[in-house]
Protein backbone atom coordinates (compact mmCIF):
# COMPACT_ATOMS: atom_id res chain seq x y z
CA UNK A 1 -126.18 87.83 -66.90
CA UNK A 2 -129.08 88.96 -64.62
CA UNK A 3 -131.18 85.84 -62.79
CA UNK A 4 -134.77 87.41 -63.77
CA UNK A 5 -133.46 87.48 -68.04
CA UNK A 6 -134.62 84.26 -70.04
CA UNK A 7 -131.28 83.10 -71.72
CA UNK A 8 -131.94 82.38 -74.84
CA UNK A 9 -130.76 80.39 -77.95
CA UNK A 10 -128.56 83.96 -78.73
CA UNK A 11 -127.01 83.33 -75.35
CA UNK A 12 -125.94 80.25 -76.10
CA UNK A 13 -124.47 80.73 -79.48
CA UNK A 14 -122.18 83.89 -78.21
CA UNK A 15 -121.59 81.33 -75.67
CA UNK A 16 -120.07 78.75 -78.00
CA UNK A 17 -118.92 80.88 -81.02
CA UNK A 18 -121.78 79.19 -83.16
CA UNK A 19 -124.75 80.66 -85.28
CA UNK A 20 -127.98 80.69 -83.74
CA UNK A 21 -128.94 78.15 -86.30
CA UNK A 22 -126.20 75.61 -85.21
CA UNK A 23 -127.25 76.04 -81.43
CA UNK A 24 -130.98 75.33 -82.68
CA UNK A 25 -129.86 72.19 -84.60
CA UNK A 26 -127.76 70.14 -81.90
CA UNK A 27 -129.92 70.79 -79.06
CA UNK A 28 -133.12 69.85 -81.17
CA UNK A 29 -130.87 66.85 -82.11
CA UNK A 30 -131.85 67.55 -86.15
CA UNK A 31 -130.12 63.84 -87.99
CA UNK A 32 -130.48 66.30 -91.27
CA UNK A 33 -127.40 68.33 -89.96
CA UNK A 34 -123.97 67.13 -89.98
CA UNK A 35 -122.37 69.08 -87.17
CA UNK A 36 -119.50 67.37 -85.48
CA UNK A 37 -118.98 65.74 -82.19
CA UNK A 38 -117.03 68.67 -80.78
CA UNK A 39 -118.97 71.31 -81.79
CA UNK A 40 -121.84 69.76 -80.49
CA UNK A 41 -120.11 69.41 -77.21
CA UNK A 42 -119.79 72.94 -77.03
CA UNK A 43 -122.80 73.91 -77.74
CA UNK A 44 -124.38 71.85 -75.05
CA UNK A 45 -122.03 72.47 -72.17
CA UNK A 46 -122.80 76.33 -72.97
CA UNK A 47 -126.83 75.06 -72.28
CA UNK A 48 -125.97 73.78 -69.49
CA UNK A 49 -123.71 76.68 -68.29
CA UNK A 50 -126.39 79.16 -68.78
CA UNK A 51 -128.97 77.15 -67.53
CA UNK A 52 -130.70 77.57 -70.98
CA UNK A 53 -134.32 75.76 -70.81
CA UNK A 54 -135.83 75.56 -74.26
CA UNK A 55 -139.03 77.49 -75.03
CA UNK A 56 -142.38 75.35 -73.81
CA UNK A 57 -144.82 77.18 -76.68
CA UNK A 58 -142.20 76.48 -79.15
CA UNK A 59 -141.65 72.88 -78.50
CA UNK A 60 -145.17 72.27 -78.15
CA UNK A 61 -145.77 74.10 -82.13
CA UNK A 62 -143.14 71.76 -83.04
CA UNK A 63 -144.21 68.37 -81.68
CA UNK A 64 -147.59 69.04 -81.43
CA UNK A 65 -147.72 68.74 -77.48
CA UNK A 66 -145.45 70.15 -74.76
CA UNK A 67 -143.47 67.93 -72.60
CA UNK A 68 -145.80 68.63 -69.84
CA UNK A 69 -147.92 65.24 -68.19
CA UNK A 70 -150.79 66.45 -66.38
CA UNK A 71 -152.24 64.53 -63.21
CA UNK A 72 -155.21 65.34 -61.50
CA UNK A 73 -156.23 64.10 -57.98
CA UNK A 74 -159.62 63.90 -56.74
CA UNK A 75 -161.14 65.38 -53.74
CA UNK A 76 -160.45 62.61 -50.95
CA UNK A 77 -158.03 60.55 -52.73
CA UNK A 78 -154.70 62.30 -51.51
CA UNK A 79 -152.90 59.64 -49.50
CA UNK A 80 -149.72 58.24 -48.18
CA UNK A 81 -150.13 56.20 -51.62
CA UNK A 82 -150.91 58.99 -53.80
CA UNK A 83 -147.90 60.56 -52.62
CA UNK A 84 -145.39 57.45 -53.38
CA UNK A 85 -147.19 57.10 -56.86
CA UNK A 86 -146.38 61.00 -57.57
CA UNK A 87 -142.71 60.34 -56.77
CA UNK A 88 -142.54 57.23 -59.09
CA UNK A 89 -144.52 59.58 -62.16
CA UNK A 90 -142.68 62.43 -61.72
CA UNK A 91 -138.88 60.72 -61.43
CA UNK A 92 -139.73 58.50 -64.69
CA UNK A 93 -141.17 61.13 -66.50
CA UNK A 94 -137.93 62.74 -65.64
CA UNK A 95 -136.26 60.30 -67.16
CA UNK A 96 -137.75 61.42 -70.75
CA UNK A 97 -137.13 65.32 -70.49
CA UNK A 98 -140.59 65.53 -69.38
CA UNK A 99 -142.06 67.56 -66.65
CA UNK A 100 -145.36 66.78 -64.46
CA UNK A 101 -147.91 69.53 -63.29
CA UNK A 102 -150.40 67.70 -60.26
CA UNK A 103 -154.01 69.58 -60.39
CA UNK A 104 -155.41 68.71 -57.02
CA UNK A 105 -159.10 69.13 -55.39
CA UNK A 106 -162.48 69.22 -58.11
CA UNK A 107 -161.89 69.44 -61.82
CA UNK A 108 -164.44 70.75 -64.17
CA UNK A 109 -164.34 70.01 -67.78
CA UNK A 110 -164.03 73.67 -68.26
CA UNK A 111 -161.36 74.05 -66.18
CA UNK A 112 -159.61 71.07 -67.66
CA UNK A 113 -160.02 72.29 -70.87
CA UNK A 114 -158.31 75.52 -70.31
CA UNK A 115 -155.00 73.30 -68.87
CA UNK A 116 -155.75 71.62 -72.36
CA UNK A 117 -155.89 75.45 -74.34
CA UNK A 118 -152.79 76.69 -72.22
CA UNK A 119 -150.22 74.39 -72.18
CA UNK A 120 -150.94 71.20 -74.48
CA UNK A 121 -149.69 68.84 -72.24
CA UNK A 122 -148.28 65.36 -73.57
CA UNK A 123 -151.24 63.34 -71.79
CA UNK A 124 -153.73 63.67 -69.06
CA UNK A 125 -153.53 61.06 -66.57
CA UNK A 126 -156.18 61.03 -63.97
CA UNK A 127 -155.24 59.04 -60.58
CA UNK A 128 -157.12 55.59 -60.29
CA UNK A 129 -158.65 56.37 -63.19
CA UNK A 130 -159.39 52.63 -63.59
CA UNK A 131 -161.57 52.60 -60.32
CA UNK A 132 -163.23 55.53 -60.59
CA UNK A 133 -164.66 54.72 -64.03
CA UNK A 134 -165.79 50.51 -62.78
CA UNK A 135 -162.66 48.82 -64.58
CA UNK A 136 -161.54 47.65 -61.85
CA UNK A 137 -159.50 44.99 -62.60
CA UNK A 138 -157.66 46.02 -65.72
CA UNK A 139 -154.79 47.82 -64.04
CA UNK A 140 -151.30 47.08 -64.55
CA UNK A 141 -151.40 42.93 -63.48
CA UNK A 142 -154.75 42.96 -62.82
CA UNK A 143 -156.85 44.82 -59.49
CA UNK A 144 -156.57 40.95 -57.77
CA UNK A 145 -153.13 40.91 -57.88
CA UNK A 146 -151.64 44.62 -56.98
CA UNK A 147 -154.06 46.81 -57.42
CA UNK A 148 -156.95 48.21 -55.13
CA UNK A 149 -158.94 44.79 -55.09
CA UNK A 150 -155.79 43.13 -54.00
CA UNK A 151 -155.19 45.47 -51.13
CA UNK A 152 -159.06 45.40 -50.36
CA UNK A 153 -158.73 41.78 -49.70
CA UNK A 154 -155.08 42.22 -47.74
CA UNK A 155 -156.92 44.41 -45.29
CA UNK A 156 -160.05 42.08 -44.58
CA UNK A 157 -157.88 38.79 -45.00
CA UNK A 158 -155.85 39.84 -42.04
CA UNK A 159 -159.18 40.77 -40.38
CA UNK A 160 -160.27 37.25 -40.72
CA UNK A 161 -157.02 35.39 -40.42
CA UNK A 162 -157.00 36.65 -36.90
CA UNK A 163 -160.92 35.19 -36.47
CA UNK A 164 -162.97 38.18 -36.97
CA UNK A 165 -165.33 36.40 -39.46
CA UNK A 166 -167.88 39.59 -38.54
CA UNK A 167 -166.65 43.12 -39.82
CA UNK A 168 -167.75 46.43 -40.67
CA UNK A 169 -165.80 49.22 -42.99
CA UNK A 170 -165.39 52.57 -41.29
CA UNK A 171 -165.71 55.32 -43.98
CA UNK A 172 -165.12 58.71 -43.91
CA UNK A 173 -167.58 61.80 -43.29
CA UNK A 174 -166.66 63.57 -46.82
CA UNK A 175 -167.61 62.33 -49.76
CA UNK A 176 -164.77 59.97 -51.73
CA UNK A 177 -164.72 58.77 -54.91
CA UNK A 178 -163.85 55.52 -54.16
CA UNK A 179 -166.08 54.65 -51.51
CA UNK A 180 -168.35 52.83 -53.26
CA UNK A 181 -165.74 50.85 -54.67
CA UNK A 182 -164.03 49.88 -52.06
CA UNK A 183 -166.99 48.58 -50.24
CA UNK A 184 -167.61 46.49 -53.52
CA UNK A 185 -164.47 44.79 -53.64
CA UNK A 186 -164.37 43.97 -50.07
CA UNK A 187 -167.87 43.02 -50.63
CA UNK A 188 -166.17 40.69 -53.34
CA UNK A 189 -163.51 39.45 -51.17
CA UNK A 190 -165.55 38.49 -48.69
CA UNK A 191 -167.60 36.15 -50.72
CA UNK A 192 -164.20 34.49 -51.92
CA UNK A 193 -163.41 34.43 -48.26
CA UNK A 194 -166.72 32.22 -47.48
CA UNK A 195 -167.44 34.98 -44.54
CA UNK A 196 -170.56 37.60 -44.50
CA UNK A 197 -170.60 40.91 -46.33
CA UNK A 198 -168.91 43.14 -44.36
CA UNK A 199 -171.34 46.45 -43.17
CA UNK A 200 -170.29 49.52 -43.20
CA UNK A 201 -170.59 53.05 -41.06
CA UNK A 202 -169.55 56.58 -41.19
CA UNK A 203 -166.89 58.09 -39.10
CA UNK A 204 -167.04 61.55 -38.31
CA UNK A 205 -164.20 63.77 -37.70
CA UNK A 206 -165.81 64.76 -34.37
CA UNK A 207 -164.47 63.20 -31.73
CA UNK A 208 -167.81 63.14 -29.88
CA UNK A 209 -169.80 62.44 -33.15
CA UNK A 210 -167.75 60.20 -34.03
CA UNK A 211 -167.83 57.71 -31.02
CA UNK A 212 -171.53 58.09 -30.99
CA UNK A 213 -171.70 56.76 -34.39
CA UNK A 214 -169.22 54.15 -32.95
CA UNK A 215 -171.76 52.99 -30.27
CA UNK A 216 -175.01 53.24 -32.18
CA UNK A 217 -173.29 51.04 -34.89
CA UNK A 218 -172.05 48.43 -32.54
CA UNK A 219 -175.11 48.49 -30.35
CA UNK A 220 -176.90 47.32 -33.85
CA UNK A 221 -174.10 45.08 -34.81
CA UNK A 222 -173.07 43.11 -31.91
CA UNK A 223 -171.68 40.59 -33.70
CA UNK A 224 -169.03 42.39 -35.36
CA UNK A 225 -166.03 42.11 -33.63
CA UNK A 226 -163.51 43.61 -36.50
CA UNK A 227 -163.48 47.37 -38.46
CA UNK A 228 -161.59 47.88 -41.13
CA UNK A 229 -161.11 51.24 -41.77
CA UNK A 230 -161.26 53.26 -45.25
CA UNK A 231 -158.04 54.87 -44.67
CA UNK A 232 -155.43 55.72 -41.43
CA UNK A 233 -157.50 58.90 -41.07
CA UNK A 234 -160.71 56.56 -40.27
CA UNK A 235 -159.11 54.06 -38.52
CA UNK A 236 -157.34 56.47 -36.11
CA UNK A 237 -161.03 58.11 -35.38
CA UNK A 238 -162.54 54.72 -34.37
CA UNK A 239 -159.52 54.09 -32.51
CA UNK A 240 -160.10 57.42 -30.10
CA UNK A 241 -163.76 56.44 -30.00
CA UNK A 242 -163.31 53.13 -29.01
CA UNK A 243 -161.11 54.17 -26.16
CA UNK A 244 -163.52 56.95 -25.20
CA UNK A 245 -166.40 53.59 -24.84
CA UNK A 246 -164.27 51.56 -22.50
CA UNK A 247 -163.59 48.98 -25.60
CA UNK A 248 -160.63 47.19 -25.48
CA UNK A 249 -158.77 47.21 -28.79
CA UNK A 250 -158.06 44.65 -30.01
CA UNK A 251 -159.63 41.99 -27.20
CA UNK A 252 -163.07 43.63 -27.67
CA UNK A 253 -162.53 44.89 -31.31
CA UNK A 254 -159.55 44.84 -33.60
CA UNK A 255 -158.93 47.65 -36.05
CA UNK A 256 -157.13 47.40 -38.82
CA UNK A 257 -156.56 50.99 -41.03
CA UNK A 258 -155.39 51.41 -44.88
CA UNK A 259 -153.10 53.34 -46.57
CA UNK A 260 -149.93 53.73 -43.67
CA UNK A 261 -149.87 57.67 -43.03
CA UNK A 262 -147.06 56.94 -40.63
CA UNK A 263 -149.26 58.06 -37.43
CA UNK A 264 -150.54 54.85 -36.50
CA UNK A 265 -147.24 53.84 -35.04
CA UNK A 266 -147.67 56.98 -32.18
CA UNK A 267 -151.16 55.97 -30.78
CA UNK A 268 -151.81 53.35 -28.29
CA UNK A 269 -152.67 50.99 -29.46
CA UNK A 270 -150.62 51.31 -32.44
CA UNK A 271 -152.08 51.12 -35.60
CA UNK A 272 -152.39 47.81 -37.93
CA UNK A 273 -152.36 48.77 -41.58
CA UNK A 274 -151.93 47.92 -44.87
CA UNK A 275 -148.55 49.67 -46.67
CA UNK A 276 -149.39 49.99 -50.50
CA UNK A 277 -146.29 51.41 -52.08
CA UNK A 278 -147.32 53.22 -55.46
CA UNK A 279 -143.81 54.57 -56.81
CA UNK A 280 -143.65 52.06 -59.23
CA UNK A 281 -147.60 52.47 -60.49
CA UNK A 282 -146.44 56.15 -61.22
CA UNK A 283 -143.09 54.95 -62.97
CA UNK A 284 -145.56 52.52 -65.51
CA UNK A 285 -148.08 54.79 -65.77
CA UNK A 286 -145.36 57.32 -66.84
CA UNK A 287 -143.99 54.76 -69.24
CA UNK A 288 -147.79 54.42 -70.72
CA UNK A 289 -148.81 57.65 -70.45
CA UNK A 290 -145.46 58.69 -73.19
CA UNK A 291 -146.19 55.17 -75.39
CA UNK A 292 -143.48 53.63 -74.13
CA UNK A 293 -143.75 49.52 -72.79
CA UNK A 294 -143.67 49.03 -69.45
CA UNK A 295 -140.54 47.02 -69.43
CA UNK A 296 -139.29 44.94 -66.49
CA UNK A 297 -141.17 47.32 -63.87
CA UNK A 298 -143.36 45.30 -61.53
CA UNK A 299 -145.28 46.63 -58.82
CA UNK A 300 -144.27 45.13 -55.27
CA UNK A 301 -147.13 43.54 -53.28
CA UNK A 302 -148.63 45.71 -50.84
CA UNK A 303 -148.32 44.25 -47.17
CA UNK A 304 -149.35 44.18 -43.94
CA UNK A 305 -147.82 46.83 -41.23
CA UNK A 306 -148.78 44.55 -37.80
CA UNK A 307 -149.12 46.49 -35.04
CA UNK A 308 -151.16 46.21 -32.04
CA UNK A 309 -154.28 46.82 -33.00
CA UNK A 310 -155.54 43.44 -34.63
């Protein structure tokens, strides 16, 4: 049978000596027909023979949605995290004879809506949806104990545990979505911390522009003696600009990044960070997205990656 020809539910009845009917019955798994164990046997080893996949647009008439979970990124939000979470969606979704389709970059209610028109996917998730809309803290245990206010505080709690009571957050040059909330719920963590408000400073991707805005910000913050940055990306940048100033990391200023791209363990210093690992968000919000309960899945804690740099 050629590779480029759709097998189809024909296929598999010649296959296994059964009507079209029959083949349509056991692998839609119909309780009305009484078909028996061996036939249906047969029917479904010829599927899997052929490699017979059923029919998207059909499935979809007949359920009212395909089997397809949509998950679109955000500009700026594609991360070491992002990544672990998309493993843990897509392997549990899996699970359920679903398939997931990840829409990366800007998304346009027109655009989304023509997803919607083409393939009427099962659900739309959209990645830290919970953040991006100010609910903050209702994600799966609560934001304070493994979600993005809990890692907020990791990342300045080591900060401070080592004695910088004085930090700034490094952000990036390109606008994030969750900029603004990250520098609230560090804002927030510092207050239960008892230590100031952290500031906060762009980082360009310029290596010259970037330790410029380095020195102009410390030059107006003496006093702050820690950076946390907004991701590895950041972090690494005021790393390389703090070397290019003659400032000792950490004895002059420790740096701590977010988010563990893996790189921070090949620069000297080496990178402190904070590991978040998001497989199992993507396996609950798989289980929620398809109405199932969440089960005995619980997020681990995110931790600290010492290095050398704090």
């Amino acid at each position: 049978m050629g590779a480029s020809r759709r097998v189809t539910l024909n296929d598999v009845a010649a296959a296994s000596g059964v009507s079209r009917a029959t083949v349509s019955f056991v692998l839609n798994d119909d309780p009305r027909q009484s078909i028996s164990a061996a036939t249906r046997d047969r029917v479904k080893q010829a599927a899997r023979d052929l490699g017979y996949v059923p029919h998207g647009v059909a499935r979809a008439l007949r359920e009212g949605a395909s089997r397809v979970v949509v998950l679109n990124i955000d500009s700026g939000m594609e991360g070491a995290y992002s990544r672990s979470y998309i493993r843990g969606l897509d392997a549990e979704l899996a699970l359920y004879d679903h398939v997931l389709l990840v829409r990366h970059g800007r998304h346009t209610p027109k655009s989304t809506q023509q997803v919607l028109d083409a393939i009427a996917p099962r659900a739309v998730i959209r990645f830290g949806e919970n953040y991006l809309t100010g609910r903050a803290l209702e994600d799966i245990g609560g934001g304070w104990r493994d979600g993005l206010a809990a890692h907020a505080a990791l990342q300045l709690g080591h900060l401070t545990g080592h004695g910088h009571t004085h930090v700034a957050v490094a952000l990036p040059d390109t606008e994030s979505p969750l900029a603004a909330t990250r520098l609230r719920l560090t804002a927030d963590a510092a207050k239960n911390l008892g230590v100031p408000e952290p500031a906060s400073f762009v980082a360009p991707r310029e290596p010259a522009a970037c330790a410029e805005a380095v020195a102009a910000f410390l030059a107006a913050a003496p006093e702050v003696t820690g950076i946390a940055g907004f991701n590895d990306d950041v972090a690494l940048r005021v790393l390389s600009a703090l070397r290019d100033l003659g400032r000792a990391v950490p004895d002059d200023i420790a740096v701590i990044g977010f988010d563990d791209n893996g790189y921070g363990a090949y620069c000297v210093p080496s990178l402190t960070t904070v590991n978040v690992d998001g497989e199992t968000h993507g396996r609950l919000s798989a289980r929620l997205a398809l109405g199932h309960d969440a089960g005995d899945l619980r997020p681990p804690r995110a931790r600290v990656v010492v290095r050398q740099s704090v």
